[in-house]
C-alpha atoms as a PDB file:
ATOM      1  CA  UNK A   1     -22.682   9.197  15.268  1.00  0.00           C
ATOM      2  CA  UNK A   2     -19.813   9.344  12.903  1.00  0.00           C
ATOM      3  CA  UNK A   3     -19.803   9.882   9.630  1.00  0.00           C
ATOM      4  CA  UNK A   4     -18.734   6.731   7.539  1.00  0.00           C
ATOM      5  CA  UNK A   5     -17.841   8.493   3.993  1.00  0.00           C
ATOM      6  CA  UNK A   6     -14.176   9.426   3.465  1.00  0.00           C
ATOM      7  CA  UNK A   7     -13.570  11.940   1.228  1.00  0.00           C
ATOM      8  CA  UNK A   8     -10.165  11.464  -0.186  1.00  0.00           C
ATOM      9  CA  UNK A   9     -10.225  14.583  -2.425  1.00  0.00           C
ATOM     10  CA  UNK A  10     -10.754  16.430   0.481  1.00  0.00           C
ATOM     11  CA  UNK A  11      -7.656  14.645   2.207  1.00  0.00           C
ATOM     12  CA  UNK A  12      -3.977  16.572   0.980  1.00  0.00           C
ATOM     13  CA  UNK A  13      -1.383  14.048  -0.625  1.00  0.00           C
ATOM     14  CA  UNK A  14       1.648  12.946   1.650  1.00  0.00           C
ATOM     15  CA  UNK A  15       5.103  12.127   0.104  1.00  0.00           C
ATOM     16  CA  UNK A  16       6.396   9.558   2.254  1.00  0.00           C
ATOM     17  CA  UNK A  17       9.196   8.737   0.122  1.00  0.00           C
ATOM     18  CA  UNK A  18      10.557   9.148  -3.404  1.00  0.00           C
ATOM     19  CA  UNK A  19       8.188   7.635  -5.605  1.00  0.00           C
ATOM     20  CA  UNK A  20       5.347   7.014  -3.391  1.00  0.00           C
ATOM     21  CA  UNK A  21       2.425   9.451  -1.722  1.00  0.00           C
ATOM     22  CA  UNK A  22      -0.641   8.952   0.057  1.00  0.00           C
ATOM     23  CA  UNK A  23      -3.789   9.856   1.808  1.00  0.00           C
ATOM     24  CA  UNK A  24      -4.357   8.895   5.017  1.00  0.00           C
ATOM     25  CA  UNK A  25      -7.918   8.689   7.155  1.00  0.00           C
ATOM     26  CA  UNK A  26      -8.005   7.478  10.520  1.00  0.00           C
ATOM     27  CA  UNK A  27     -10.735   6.854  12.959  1.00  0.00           C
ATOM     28  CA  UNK A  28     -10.878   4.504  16.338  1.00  0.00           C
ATOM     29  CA  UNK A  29      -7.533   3.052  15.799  1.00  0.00           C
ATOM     30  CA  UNK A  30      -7.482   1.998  12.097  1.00  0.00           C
ATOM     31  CA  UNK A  31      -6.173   3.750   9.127  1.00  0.00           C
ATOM     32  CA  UNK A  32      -7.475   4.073   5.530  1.00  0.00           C
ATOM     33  CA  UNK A  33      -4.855   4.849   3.182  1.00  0.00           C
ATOM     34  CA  UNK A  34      -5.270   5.684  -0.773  1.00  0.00           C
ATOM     35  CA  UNK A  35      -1.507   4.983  -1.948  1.00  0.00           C
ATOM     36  CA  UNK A  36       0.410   5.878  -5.131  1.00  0.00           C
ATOM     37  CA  UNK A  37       3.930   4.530  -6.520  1.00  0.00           C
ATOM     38  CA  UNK A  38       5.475   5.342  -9.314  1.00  0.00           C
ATOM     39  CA  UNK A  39       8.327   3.420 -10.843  1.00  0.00           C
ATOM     40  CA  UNK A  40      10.599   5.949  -8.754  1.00  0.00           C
ATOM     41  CA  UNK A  41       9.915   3.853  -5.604  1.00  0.00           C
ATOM     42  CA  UNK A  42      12.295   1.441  -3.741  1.00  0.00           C
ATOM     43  CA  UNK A  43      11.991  -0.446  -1.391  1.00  0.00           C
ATOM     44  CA  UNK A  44      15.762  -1.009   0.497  1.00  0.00           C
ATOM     45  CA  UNK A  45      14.303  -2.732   3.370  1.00  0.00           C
ATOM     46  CA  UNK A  46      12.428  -5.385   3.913  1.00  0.00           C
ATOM     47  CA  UNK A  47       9.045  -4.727   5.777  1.00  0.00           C
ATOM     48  CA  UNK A  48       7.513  -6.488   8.347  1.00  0.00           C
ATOM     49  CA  UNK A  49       4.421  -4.922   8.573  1.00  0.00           C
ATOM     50  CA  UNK A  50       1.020  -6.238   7.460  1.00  0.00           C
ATOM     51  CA  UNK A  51      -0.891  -5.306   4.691  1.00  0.00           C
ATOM     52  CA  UNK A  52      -4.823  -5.503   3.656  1.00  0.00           C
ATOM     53  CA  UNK A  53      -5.736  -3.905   0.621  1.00  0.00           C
ATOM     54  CA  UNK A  54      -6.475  -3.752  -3.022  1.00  0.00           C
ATOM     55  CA  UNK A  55      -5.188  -3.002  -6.126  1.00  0.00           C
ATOM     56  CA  UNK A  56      -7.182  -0.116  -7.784  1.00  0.00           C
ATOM     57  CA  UNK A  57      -4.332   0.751 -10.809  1.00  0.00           C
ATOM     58  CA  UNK A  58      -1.064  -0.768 -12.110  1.00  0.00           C
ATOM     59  CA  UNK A  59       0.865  -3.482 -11.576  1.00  0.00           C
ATOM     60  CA  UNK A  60       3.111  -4.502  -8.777  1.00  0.00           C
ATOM     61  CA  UNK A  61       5.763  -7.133  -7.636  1.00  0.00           C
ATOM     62  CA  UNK A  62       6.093  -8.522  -3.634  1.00  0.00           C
ATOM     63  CA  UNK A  63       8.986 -10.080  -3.210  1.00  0.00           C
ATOM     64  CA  UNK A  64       9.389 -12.713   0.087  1.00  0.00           C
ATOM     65  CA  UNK A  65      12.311 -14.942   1.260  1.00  0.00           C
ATOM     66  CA  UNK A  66      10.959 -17.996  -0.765  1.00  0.00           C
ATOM     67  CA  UNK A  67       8.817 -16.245  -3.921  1.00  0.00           C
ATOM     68  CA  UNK A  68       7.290 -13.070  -5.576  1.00  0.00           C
ATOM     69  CA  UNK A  69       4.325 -12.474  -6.260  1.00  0.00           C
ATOM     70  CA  UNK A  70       2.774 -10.261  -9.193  1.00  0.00           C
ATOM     71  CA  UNK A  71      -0.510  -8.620  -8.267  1.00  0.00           C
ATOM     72  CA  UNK A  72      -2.713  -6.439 -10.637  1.00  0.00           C
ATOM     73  CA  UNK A  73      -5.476  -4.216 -10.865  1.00  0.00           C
ATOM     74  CA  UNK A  74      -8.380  -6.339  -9.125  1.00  0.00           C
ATOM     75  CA  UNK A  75      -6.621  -8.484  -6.909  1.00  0.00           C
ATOM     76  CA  UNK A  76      -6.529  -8.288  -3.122  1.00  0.00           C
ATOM     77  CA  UNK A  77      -3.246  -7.913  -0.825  1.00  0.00           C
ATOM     78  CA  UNK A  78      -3.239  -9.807   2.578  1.00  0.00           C
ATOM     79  CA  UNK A  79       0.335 -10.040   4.103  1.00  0.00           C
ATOM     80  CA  UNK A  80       0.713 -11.387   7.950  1.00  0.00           C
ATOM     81  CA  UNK A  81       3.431  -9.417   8.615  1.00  0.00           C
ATOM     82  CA  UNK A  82       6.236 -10.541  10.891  1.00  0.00           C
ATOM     83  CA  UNK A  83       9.784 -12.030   9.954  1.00  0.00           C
ATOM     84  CA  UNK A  84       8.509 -15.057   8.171  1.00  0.00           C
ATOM     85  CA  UNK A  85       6.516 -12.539   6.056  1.00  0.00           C
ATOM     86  CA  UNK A  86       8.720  -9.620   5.529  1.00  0.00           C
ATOM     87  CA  UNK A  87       8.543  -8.746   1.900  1.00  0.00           C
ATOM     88  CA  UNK A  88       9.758  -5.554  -0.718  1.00  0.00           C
ATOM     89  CA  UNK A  89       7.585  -4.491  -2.729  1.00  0.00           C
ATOM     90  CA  UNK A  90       8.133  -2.501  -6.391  1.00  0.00           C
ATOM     91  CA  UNK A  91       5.893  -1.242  -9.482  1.00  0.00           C
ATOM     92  CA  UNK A  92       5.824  -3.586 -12.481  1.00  0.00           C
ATOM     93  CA  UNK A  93       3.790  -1.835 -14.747  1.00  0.00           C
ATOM     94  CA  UNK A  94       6.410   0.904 -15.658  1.00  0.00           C
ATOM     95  CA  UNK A  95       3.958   3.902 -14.604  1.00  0.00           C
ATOM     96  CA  UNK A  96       1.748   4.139 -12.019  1.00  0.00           C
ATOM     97  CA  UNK A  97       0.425   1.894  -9.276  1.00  0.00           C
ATOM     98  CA  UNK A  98      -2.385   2.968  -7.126  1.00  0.00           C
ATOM     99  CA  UNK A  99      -4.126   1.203  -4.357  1.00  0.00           C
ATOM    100  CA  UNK A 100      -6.051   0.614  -0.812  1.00  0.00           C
ATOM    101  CA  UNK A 101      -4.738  -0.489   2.239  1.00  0.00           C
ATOM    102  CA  UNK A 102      -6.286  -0.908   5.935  1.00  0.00           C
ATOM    103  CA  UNK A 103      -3.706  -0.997   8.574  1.00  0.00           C
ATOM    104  CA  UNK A 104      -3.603  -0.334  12.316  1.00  0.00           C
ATOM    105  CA  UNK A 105      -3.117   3.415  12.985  1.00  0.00           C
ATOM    106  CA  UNK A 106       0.529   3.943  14.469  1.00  0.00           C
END
């Protein structure tokens, strides 16, 4: 049987690019990532990927073809993915954004 708590202070930070780091946990397929930005981060490229999470920290802007959306501490993130849903995303709050995401492991 496998164990079902992940222990992100056990788990070392990854800087994946300037401004943003994570921690990743992956099991049977999926991944569990615990993400930071900091105002630092840009996004020059839209992504197409999809996105489940939840904001733990901060403040943070998606921006798609047609809108942008502000999301906050609290609120959950559910993006299709695809073309019709790529999207950039960047901290609002000024400081720090911190939050959840489930994704297929790559």
């Amino acid at each position: 049987m496998s164990q079902a708590k992940v222990d992100f202070e056990a788990l070392p930070w990854e800087e994946t690019v300037v401004g943003a780091r994570s921690k990743a946990f992956v099991r049977d397929g999926r991944k569990l990532r615990l993400v930071e930005f900091t105002d630092r981060f840009v996004e020059h490229e839209w992504c197409l990927k999809s996105h489940t999470g939840y904001v733990l920290e901060g403040e943070m802007e998606i921006t798609f073809d047609d809108r942008t959306e502000r999301l906050r501490a609290g609120d959950g993130i559910f993006i299709a993915g695809g073309e019709r849903q790529r999207h950039r995303a960047r901290v609002a709050s000024g400081s720090l954004l911190r939050l959840i995401l489930v994704e297929d492991a790559d």
